[in-house]
N, C-alpha and C. Protein backbone atom coordinates (compact mmCIF):
# COMPACT_ATOMS: atom_id res chain seq x y z
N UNK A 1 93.30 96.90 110.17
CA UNK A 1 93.57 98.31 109.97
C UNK A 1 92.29 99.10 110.19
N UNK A 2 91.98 100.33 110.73
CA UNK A 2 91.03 100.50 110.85
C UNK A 2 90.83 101.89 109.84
N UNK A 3 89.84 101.50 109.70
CA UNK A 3 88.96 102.56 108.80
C UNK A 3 88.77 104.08 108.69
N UNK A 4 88.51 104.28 110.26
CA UNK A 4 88.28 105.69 110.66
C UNK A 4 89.81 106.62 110.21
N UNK A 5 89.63 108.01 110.47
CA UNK A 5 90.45 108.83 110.35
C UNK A 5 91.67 109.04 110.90
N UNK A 6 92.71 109.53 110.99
CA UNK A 6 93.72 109.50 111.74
C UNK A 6 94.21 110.70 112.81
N UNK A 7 93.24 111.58 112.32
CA UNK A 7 93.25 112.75 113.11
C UNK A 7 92.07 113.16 113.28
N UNK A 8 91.54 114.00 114.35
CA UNK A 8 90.75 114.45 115.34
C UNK A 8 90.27 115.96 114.37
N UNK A 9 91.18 116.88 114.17
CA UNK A 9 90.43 117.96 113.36
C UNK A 9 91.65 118.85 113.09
N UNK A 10 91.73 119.28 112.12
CA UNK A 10 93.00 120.37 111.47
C UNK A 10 91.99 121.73 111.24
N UNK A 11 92.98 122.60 111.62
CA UNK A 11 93.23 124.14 111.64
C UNK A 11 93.68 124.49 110.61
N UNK A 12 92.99 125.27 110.25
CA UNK A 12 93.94 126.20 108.83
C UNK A 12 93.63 127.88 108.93
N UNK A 13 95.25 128.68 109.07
CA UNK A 13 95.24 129.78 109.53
C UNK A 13 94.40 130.79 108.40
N UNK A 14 93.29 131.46 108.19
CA UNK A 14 93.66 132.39 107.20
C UNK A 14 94.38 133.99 107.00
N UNK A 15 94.78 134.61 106.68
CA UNK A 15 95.27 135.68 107.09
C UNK A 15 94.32 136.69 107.12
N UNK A 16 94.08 137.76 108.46
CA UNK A 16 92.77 138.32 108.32
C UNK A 16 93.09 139.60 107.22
N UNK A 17 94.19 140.02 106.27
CA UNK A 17 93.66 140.84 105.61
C UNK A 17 92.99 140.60 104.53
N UNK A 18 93.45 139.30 103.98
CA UNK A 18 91.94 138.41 102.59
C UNK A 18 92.25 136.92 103.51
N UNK A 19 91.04 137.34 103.68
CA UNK A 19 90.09 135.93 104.03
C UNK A 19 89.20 135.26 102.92
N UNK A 20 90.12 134.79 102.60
CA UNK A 20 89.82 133.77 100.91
C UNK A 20 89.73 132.36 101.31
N UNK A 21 88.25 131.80 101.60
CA UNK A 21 88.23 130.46 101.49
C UNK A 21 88.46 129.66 100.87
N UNK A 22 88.87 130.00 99.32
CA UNK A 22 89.20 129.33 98.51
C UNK A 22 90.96 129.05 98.75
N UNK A 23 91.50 129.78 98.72
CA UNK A 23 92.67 129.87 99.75
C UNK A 23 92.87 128.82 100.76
N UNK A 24 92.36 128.60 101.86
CA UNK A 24 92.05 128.33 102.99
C UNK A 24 92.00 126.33 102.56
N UNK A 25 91.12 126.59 101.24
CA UNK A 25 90.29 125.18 100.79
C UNK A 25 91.87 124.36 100.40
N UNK A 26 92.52 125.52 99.53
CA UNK A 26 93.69 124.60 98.79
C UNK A 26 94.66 124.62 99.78
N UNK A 27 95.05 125.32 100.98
CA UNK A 27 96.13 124.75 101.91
C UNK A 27 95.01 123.36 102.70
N UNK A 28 93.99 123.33 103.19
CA UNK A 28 94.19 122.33 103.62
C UNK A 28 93.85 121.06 102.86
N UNK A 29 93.68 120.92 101.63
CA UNK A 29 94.07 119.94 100.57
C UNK A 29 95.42 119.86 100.64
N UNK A 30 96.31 120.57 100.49
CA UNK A 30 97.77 120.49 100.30
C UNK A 30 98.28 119.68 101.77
N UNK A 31 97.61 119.88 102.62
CA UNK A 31 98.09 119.28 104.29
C UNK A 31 97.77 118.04 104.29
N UNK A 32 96.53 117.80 103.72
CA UNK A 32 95.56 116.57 103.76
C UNK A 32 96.45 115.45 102.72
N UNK A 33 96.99 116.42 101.42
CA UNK A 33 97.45 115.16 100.70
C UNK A 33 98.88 114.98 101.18
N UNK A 34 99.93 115.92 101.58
CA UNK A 34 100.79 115.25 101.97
C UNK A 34 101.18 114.28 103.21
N UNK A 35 100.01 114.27 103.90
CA UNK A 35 100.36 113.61 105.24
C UNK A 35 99.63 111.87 104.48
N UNK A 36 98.56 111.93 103.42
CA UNK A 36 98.20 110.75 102.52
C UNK A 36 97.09 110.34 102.87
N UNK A 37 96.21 111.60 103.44
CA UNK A 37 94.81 111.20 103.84
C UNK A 37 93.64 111.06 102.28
N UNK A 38 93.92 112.31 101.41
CA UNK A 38 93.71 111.78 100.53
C UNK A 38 93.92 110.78 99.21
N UNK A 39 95.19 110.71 99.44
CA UNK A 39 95.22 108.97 98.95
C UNK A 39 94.72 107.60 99.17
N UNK A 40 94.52 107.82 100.45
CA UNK A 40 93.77 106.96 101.23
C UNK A 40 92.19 106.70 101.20
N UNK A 41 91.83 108.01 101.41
CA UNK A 41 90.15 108.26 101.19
C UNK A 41 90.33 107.94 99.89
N UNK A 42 90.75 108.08 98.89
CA UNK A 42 90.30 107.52 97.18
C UNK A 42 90.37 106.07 97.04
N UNK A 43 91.53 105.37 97.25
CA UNK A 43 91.96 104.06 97.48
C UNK A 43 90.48 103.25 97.90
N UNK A 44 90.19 103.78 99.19
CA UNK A 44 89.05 103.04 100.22
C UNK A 44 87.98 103.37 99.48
N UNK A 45 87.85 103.98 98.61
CA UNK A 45 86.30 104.25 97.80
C UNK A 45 85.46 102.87 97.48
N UNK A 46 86.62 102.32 97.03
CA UNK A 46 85.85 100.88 96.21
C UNK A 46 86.56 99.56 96.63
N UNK A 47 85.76 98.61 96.78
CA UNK A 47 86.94 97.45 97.88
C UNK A 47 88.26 97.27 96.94
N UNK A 48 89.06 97.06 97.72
CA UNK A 48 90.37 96.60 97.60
C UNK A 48 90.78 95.59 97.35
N UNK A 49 90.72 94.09 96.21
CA UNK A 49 90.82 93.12 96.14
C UNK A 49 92.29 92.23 97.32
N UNK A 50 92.09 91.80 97.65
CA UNK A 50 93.40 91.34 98.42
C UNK A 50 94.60 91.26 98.03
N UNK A 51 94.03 90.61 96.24
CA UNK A 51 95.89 90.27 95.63
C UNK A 51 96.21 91.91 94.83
N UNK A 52 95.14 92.73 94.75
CA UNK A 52 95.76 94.18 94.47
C UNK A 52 96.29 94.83 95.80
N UNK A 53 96.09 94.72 97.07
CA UNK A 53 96.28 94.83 98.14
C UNK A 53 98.04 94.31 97.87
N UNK A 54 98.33 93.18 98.00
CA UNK A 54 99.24 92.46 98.33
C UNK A 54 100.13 93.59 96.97
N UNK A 55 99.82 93.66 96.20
CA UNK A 55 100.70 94.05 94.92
C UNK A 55 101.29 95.54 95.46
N UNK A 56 100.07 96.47 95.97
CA UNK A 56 100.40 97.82 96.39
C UNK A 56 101.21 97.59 97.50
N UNK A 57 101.39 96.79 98.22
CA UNK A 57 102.22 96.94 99.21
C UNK A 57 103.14 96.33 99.49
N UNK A 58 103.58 95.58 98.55
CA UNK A 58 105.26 95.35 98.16
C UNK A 58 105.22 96.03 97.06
N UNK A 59 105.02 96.83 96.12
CA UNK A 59 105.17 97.74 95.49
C UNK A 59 105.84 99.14 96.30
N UNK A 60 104.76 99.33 97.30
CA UNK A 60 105.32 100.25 98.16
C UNK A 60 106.51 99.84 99.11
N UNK A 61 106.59 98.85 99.05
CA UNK A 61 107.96 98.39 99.95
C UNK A 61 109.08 98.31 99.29
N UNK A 62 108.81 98.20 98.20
CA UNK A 62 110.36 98.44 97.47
C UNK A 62 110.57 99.34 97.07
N UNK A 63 109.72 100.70 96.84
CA UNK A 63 109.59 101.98 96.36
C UNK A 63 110.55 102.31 98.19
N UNK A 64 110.10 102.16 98.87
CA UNK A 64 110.67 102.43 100.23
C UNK A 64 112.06 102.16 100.12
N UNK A 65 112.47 100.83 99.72
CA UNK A 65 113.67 100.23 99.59
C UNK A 65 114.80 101.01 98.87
N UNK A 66 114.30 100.97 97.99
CA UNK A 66 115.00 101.74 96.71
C UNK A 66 115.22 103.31 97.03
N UNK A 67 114.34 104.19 97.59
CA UNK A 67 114.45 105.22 97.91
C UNK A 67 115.48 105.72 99.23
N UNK A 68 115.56 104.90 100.23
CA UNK A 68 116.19 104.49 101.12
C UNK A 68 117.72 104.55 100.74
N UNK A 69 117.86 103.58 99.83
CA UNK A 69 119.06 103.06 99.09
C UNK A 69 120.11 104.61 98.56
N UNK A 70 118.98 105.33 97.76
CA UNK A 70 119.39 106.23 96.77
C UNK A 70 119.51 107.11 97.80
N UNK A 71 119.24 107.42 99.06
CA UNK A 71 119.17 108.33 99.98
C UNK A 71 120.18 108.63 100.53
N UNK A 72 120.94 107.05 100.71
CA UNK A 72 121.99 106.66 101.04
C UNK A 72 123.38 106.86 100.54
N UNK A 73 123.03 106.21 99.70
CA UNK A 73 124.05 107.03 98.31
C UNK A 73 124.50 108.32 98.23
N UNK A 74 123.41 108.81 97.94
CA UNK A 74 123.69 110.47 97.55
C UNK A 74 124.08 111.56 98.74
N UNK A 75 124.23 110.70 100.18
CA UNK A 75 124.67 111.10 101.09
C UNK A 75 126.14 111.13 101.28
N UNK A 76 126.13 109.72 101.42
CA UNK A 76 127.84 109.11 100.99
C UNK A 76 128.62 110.57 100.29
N UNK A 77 127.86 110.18 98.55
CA UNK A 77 128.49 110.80 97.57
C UNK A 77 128.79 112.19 98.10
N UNK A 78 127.57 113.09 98.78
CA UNK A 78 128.01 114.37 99.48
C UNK A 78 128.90 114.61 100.47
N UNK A 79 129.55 113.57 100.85
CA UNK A 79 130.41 114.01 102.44
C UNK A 79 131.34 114.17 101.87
N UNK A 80 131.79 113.79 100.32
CA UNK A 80 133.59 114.37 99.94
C UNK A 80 134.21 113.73 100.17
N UNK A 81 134.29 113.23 101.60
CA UNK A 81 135.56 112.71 102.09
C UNK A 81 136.33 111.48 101.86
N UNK A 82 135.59 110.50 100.67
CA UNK A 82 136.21 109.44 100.23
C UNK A 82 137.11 109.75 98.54
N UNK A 83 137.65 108.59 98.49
CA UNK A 83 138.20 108.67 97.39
C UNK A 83 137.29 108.49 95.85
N UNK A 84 137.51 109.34 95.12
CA UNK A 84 136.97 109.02 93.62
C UNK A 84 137.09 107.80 92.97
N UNK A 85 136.45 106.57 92.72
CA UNK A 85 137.18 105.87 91.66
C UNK A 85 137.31 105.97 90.75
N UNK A 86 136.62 106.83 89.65
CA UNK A 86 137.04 107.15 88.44
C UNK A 86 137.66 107.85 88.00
N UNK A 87 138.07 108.79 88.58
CA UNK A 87 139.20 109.59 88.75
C UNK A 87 140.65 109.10 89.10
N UNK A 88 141.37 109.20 87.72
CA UNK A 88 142.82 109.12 87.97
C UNK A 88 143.48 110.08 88.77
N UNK A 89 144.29 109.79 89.88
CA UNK A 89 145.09 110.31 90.50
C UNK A 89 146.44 110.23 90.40
């Protein structure tokens, strides 16, 4: 896996009537953590033992799994178009 960054350089618009860097600072934190760059940069701070390695990532694979699952579900459940089972008819 490699180390380096995953992107080249991000833009962040400010609006020219307040030009608030502080502003500016917390959207691109907000960009940075949802895409999981800063999760990543914290993680990589300090080595990663292998079997904590191995743990986070079937951890994360069943967090995937499971989410997937429930995704699924609650899709189903929204289309209506099947029958209720708990519902007497």
């Amino acid at each position: 896996m490699n180390k380096h960054a995953r992107w080249i350089a991000r833009t962040v618009l400010v609006k020219p009537k307040n030009p608030d860097p502080e502003e500016a600072y917390r959207r691109l934190q907000k960009h940075l953590s949802k895409e999981g760059h800063i999760s990543d940069w914290t993680r990589n701070r300090y080595f990663e033992k292998p079997f904590m390695k191995r743990r986070r990532l079937a951890y994360e694979n069943c967090k995937q799994i499971y989410n997937d699952e429930m995704r699924r579900k609650v899709l189903f459940v929204l289309k209506g178009k099947h029958r209720n089972p708990w519902r007497e008819e």
